[in-house]
C-alpha atoms as a PDB file:
ATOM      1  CA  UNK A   1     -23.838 -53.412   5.849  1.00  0.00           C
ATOM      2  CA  UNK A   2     -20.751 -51.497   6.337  1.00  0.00           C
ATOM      3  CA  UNK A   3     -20.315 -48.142   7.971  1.00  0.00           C
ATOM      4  CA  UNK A   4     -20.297 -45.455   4.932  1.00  0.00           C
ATOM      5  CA  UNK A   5     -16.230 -44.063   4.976  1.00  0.00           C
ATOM      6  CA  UNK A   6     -17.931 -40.649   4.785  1.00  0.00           C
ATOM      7  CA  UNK A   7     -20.843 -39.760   6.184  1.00  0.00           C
ATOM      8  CA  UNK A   8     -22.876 -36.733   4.958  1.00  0.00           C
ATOM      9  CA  UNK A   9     -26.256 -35.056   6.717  1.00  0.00           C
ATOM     10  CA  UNK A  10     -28.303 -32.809   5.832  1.00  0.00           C
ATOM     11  CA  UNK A  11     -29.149 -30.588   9.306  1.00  0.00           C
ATOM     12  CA  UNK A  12     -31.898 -27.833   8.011  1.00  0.00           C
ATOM     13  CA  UNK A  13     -32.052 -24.257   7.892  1.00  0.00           C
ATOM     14  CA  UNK A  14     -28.731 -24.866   5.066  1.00  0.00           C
ATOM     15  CA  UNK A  15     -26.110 -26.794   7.356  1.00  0.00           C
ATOM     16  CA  UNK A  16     -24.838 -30.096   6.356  1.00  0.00           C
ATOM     17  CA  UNK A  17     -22.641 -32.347   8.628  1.00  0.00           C
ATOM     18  CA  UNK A  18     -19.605 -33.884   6.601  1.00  0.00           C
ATOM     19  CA  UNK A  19     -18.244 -36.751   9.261  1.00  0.00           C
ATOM     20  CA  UNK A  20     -14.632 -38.453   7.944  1.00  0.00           C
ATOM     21  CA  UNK A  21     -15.607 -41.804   9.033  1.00  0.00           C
ATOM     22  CA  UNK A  22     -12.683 -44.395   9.514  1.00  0.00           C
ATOM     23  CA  UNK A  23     -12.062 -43.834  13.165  1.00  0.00           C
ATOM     24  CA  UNK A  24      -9.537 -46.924  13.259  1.00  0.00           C
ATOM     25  CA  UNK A  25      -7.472 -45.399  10.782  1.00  0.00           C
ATOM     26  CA  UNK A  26      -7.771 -41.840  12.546  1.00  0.00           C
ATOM     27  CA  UNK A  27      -9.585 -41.132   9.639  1.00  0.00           C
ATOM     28  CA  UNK A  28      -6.883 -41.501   7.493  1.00  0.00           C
ATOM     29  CA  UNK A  29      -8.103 -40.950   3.676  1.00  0.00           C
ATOM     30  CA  UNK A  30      -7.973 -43.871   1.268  1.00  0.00           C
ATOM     31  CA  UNK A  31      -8.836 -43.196  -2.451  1.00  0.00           C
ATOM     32  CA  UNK A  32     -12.118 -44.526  -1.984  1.00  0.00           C
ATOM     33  CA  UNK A  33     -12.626 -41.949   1.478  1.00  0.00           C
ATOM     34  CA  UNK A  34     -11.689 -39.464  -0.761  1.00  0.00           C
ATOM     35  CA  UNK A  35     -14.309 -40.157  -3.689  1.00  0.00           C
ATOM     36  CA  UNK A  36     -16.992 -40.445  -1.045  1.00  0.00           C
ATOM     37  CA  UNK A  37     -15.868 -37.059   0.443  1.00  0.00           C
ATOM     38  CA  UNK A  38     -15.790 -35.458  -3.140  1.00  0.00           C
ATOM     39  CA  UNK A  39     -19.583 -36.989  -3.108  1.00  0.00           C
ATOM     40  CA  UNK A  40     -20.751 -35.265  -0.230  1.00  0.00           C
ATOM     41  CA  UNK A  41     -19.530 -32.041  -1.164  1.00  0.00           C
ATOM     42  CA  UNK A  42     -21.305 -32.500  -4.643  1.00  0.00           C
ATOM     43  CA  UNK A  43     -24.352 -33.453  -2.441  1.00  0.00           C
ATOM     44  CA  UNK A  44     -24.051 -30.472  -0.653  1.00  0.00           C
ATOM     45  CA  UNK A  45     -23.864 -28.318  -3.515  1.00  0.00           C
ATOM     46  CA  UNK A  46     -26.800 -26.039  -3.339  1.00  0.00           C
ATOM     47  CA  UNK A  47     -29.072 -26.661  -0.603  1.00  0.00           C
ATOM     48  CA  UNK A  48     -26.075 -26.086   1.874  1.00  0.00           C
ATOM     49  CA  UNK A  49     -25.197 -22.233   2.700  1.00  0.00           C
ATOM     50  CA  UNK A  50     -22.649 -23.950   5.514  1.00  0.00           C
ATOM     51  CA  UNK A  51     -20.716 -27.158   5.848  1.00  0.00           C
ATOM     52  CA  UNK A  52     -19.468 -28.710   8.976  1.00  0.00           C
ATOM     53  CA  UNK A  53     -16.383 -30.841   8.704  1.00  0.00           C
ATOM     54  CA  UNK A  54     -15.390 -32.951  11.323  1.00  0.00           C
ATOM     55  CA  UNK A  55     -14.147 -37.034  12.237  1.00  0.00           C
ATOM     56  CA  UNK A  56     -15.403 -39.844  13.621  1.00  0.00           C
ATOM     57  CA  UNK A  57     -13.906 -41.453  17.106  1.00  0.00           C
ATOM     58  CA  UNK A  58     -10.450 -39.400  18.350  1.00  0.00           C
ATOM     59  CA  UNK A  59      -9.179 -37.671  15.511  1.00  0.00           C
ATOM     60  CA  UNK A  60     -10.370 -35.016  12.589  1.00  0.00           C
ATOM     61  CA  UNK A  61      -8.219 -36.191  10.024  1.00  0.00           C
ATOM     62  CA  UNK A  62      -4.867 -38.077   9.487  1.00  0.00           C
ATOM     63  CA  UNK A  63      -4.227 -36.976   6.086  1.00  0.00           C
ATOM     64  CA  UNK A  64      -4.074 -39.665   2.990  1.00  0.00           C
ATOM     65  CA  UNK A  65      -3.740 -43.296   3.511  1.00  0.00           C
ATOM     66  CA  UNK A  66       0.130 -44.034   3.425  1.00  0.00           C
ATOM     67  CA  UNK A  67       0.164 -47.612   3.588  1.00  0.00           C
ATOM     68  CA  UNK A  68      -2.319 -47.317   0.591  1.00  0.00           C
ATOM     69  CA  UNK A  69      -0.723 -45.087  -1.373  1.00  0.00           C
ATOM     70  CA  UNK A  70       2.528 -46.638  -1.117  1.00  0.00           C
ATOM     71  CA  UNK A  71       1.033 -49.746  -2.579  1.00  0.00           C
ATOM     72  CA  UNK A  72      -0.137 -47.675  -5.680  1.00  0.00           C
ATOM     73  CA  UNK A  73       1.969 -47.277  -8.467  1.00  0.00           C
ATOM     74  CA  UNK A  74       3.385 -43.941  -8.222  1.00  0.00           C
ATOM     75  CA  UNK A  75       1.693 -42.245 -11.011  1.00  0.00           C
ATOM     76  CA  UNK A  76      -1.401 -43.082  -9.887  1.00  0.00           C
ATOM     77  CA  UNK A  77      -2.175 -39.763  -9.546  1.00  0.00           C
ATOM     78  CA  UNK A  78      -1.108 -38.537 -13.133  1.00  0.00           C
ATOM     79  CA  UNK A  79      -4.379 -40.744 -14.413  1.00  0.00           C
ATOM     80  CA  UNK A  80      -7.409 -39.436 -14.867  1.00  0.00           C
ATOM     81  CA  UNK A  81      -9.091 -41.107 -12.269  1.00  0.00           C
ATOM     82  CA  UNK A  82      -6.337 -40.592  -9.746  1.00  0.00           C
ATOM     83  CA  UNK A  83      -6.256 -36.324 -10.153  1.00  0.00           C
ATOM     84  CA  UNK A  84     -10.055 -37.186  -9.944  1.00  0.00           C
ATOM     85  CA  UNK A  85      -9.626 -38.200  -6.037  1.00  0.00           C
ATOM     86  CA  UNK A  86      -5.975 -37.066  -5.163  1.00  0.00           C
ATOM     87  CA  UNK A  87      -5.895 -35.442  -1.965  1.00  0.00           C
ATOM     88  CA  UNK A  88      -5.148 -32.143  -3.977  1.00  0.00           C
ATOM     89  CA  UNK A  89      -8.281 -32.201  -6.023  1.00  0.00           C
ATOM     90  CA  UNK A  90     -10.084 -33.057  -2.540  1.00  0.00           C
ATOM     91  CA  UNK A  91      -8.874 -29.385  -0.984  1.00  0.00           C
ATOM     92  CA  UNK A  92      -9.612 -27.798  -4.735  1.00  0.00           C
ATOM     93  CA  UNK A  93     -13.211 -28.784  -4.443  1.00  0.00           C
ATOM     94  CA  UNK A  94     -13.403 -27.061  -0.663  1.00  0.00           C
ATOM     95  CA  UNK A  95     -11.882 -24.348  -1.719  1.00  0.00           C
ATOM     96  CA  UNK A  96     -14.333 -23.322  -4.839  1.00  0.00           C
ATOM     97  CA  UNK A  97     -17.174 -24.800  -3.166  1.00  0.00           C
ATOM     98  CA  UNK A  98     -20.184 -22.054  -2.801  1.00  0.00           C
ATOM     99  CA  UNK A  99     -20.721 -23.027   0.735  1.00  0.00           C
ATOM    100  CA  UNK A 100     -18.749 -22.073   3.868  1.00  0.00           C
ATOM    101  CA  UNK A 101     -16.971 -24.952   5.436  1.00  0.00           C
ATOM    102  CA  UNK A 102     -16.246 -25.090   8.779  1.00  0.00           C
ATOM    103  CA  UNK A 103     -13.885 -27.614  10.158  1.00  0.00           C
ATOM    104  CA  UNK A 104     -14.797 -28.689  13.526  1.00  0.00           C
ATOM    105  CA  UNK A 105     -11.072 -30.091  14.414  1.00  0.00           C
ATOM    106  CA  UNK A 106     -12.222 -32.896  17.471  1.00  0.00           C
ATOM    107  CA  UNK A 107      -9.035 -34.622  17.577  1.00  0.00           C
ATOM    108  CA  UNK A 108      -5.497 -35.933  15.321  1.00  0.00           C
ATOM    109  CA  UNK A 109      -5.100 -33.513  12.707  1.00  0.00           C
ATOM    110  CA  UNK A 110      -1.671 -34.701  11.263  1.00  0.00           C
ATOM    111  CA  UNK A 111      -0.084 -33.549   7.515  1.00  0.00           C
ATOM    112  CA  UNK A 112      -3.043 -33.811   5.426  1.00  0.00           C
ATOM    113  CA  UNK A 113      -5.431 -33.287   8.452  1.00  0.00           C
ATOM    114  CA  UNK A 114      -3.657 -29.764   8.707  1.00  0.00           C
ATOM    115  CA  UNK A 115      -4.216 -29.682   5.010  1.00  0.00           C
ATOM    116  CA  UNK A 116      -7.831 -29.541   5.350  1.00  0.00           C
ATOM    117  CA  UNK A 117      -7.675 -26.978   8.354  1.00  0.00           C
ATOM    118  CA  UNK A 118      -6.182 -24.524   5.986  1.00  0.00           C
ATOM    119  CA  UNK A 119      -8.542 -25.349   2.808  1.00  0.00           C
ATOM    120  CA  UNK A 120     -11.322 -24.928   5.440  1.00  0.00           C
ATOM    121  CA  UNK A 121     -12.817 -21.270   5.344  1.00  0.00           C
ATOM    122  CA  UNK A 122     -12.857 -21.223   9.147  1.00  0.00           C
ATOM    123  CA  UNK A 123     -12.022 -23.724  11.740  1.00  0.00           C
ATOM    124  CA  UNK A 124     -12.542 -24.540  15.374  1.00  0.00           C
ATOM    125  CA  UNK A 125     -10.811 -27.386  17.559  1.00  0.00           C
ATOM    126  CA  UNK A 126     -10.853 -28.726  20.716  1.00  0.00           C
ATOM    127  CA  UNK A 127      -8.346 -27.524  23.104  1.00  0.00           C
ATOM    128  CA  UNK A 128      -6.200 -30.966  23.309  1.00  0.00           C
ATOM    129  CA  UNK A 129      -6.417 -31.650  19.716  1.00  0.00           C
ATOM    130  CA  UNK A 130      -2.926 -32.795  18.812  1.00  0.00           C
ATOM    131  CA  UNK A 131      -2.116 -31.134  15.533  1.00  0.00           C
ATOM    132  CA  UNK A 132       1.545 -31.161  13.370  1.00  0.00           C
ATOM    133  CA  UNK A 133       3.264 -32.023  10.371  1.00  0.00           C
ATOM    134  CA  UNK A 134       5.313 -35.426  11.189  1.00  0.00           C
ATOM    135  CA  UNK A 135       6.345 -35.660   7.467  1.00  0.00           C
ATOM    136  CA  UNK A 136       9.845 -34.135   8.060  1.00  0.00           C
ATOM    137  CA  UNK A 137      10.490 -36.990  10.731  1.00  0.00           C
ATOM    138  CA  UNK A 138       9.416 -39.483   8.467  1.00  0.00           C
ATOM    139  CA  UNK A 139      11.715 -37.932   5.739  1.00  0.00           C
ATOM    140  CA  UNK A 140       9.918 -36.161   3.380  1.00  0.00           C
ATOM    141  CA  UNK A 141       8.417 -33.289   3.084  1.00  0.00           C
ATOM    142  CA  UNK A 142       4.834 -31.701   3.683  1.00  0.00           C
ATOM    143  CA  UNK A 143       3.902 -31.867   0.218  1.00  0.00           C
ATOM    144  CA  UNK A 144       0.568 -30.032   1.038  1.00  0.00           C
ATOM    145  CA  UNK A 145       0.343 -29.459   4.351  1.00  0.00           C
ATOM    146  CA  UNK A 146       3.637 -27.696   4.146  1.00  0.00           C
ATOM    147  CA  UNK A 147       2.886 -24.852   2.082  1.00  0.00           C
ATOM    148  CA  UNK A 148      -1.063 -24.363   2.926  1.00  0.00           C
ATOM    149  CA  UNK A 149       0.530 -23.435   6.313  1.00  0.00           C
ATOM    150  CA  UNK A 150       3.222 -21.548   5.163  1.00  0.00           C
ATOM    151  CA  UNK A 151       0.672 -19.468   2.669  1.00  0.00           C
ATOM    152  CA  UNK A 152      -1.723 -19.303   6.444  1.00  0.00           C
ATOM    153  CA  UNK A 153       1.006 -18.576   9.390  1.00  0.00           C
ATOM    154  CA  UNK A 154       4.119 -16.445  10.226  1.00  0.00           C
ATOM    155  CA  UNK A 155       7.166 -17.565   8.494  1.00  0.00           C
ATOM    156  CA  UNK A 156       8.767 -18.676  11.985  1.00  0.00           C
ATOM    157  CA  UNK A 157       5.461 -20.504  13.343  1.00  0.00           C
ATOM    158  CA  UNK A 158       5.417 -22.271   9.846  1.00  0.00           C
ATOM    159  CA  UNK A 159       9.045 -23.271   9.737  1.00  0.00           C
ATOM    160  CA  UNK A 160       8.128 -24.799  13.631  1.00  0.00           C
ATOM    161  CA  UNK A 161       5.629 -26.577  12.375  1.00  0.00           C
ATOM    162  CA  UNK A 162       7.440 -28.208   9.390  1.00  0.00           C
ATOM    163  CA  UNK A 163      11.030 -28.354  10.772  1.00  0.00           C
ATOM    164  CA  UNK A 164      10.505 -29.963  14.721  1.00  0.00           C
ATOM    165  CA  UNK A 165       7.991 -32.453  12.993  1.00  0.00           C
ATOM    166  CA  UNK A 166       6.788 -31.887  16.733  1.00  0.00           C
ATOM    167  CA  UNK A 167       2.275 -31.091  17.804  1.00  0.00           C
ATOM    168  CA  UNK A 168       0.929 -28.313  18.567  1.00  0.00           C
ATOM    169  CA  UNK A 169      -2.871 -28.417  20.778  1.00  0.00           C
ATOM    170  CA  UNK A 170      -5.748 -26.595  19.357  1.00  0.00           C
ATOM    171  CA  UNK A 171      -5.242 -23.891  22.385  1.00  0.00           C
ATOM    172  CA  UNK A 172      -1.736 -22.831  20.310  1.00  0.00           C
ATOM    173  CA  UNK A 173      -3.231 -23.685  17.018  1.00  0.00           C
ATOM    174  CA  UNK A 174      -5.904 -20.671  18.253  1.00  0.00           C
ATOM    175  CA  UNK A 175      -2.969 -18.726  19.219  1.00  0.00           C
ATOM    176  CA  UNK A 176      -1.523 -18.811  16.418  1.00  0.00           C
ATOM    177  CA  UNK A 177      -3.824 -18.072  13.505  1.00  0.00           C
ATOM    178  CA  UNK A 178      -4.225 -21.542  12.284  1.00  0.00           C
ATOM    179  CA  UNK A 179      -7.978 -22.175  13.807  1.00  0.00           C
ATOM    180  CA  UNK A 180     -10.331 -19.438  14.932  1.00  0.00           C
ATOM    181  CA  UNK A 181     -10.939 -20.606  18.010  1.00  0.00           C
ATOM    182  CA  UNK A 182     -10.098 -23.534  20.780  1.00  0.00           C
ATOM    183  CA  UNK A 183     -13.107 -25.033  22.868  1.00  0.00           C
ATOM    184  CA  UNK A 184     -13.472 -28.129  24.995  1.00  0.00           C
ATOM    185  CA  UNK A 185     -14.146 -30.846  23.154  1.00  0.00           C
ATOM    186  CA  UNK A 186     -17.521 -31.499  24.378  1.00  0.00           C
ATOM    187  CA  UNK A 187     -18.418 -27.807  23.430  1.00  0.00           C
ATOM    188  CA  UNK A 188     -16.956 -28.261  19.815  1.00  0.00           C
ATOM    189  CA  UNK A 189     -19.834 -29.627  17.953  1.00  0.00           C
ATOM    190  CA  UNK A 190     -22.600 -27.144  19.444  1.00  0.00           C
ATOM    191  CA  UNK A 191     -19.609 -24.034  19.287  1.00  0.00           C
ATOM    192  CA  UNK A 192     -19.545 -25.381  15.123  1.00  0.00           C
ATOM    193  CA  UNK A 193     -23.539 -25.558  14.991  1.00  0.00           C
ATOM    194  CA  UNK A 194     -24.013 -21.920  16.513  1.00  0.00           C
ATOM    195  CA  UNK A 195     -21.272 -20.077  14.077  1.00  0.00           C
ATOM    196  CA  UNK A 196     -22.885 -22.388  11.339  1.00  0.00           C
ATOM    197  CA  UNK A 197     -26.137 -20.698  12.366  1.00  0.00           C
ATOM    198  CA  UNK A 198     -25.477 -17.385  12.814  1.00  0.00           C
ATOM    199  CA  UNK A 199     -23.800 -17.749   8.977  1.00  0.00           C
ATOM    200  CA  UNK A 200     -26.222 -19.711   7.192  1.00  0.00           C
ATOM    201  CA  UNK A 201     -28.423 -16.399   7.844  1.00  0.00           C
ATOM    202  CA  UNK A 202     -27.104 -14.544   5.768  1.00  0.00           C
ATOM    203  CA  UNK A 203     -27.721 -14.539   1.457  1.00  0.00           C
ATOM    204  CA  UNK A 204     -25.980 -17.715   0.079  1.00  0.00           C
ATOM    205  CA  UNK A 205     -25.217 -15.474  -3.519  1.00  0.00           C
ATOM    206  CA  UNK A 206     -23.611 -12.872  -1.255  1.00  0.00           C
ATOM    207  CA  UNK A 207     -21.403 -15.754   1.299  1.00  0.00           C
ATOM    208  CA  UNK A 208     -20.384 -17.380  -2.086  1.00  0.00           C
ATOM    209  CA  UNK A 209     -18.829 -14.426  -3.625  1.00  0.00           C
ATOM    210  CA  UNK A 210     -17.686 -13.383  -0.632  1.00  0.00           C
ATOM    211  CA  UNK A 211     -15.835 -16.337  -0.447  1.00  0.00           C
ATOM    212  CA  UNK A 212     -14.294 -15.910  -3.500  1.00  0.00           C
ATOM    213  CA  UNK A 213     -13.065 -12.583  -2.830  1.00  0.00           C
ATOM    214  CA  UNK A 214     -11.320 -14.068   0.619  1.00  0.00           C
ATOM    215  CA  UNK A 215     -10.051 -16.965  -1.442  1.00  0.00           C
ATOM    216  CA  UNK A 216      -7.974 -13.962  -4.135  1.00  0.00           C
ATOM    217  CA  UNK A 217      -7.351 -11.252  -1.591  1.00  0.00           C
ATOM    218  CA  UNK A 218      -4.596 -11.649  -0.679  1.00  0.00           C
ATOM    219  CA  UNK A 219      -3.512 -15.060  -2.206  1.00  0.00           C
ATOM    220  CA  UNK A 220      -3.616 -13.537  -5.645  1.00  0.00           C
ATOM    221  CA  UNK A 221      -4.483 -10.210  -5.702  1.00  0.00           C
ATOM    222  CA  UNK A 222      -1.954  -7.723  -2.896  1.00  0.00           C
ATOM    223  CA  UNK A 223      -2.206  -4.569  -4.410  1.00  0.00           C
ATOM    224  CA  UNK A 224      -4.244  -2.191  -2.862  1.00  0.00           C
ATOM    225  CA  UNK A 225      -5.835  -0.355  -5.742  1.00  0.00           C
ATOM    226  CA  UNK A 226      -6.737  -3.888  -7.840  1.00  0.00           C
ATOM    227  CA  UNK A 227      -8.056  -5.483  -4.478  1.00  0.00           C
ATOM    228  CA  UNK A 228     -10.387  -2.713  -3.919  1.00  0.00           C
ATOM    229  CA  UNK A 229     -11.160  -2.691  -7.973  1.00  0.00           C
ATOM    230  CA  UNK A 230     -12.033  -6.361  -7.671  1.00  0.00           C
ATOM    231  CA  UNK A 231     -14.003  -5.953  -4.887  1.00  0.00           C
ATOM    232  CA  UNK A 232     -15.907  -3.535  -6.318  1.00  0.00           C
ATOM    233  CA  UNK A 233     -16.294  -5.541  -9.041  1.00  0.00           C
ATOM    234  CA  UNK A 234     -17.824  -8.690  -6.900  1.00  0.00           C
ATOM    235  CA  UNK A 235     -20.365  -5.866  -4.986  1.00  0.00           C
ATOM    236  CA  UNK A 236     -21.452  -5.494  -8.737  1.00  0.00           C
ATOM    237  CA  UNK A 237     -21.655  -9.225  -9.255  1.00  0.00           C
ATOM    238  CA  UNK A 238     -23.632 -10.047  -6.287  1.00  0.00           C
ATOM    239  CA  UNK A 239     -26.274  -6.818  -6.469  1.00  0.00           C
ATOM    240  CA  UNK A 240     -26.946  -8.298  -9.862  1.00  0.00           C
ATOM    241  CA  UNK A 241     -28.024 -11.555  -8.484  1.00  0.00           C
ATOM    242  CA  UNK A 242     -29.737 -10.337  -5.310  1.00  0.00           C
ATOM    243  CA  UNK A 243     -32.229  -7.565  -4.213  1.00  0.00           C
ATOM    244  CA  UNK A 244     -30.018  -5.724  -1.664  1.00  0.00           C
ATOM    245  CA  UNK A 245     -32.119  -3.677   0.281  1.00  0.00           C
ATOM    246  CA  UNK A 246     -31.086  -0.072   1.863  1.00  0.00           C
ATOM    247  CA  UNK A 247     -31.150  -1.239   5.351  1.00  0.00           C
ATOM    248  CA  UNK A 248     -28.655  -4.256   4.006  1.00  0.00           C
ATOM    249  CA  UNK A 249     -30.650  -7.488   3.807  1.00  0.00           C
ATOM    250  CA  UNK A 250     -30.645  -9.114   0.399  1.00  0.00           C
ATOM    251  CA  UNK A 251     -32.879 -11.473  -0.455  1.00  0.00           C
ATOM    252  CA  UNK A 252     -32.463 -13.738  -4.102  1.00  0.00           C
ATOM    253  CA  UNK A 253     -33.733 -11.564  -6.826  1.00  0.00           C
ATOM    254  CA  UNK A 254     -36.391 -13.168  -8.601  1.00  0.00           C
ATOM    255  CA  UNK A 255     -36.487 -13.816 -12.481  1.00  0.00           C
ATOM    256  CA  UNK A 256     -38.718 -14.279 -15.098  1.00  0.00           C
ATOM    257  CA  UNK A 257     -40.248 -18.146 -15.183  1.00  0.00           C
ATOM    258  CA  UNK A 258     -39.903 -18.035 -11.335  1.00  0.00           C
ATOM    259  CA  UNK A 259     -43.199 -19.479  -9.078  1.00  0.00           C
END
């Protein structure tokens, strides 16, 4: 039986382990790595409070399949189907999923691997992962990679990134702004598990609105008055569905019919 291009694992106490899993291809995403990704984020919908993204073998992520996609007919994506897995509906799902994902950057993470860096919610790499954009040197542009990093760093770091086509190493990615911290790589998987820990702790009604709010503010909402209206408005929203307790603990707030 082949190796599953995704694998998913369930690791207790509301942590799941997402593992890209094509380490020939540097875990470069085919349309079919893609659907089995969207599948373990749907499988992970609910009993995970935290999600761990990482690769197989030496790299996190190469972005999409080119030699694939430029066998596809070019509106592939326009189908139904296609927006179904297209690398943009893959960050989407990240983005509004309830849990927090982590991504645990081990090794390559090139265009769409930076991609999924910035759709991450927070992000650690080893200190020699090679990270960059080489889309400019291959002619095109960044299509997605390009502006989630644009939308994430300083105008000038950005434009370096995009315009030299050249990598950066985890160590300047942490410098930077564009992961949260650089480890060695043989710390990077137990330096994942502890933050994942010390978050999946906490209420998963209050992490999941408070990842909305971190998903609008600024993105969306950069006034000062309506950002503090609208979180005021998600305090609201979450007290409703918890019991928030006076020393600050909140616990799910039971309803009628529950056991």
């Amino acid at each position: 039986m082949s190796e599953p291009l995704v694998k998913h694992e369930s690791l207790g106490d509301g942590i799941a382990l997402i593992t890209l899993n094509r380490p020939a291809k540097r875990n470069a995403m085919s349309r079919a790595a893609r659907a089995a990704l969207l599948d373990a984020l749907d499988a992970s919908h609910g009993p995970a409070k935290v999600i761990i993204l990482t690769g197989a073998g030496p790299a996190f992520c190469a972005g999409v399949d080119l030699k694939e996609a430029g066998a596809e007919p070019p509106d592939t994506d326009a189908t139904a189907e296609g927006r179904r897995t297209s690398w943009h509906a893959v960050q989407e799902r990240i983005r509004e999923h309830p849990a927090i994902v982590i991504a645990a950057v081990n090794g390559f993470a090139l265009g769409g691997g930076v991609t999924l860096i910035n759709s991450s919610d927070l992000a650690i790499a080893a200190e020699d992962a090679p990270i960059g954009m080489p889309e400019v040197g291959l002619g095109f542009y960044p299509g997605l990679a390009g502006p989630s990093t644009q939308l994430r760093l300083s105008p000038k770091r950005a434009a370096w990134m995009v315009l030299t086509a050249e990598r950066i190493d985890g160590r300047t990615a942490a410098d930077w702004g564009l992961v949260n911290q650089a480890v060695p790589a043989g710390e990077l998987l137990p330096v994942a598990l502890d933050l994942a820990g010390r978050i999946a702790r906490h209420n998963p009604v209050a992490l999941a609105w408070a990842k909305r709010a971190l998903r609008e503010i600024p993105m969306h909402i950069s006034d000062w008055s309506t950002a503090l209206a609208y979180g005021e408005s998600l305090k609201v929203q979450v007290q409703a569905r918890t019991g928030v307790l006076d020393d600050g603990f909140a616990t799910p707030r039971r309803t009628a019919g529950d056991g």
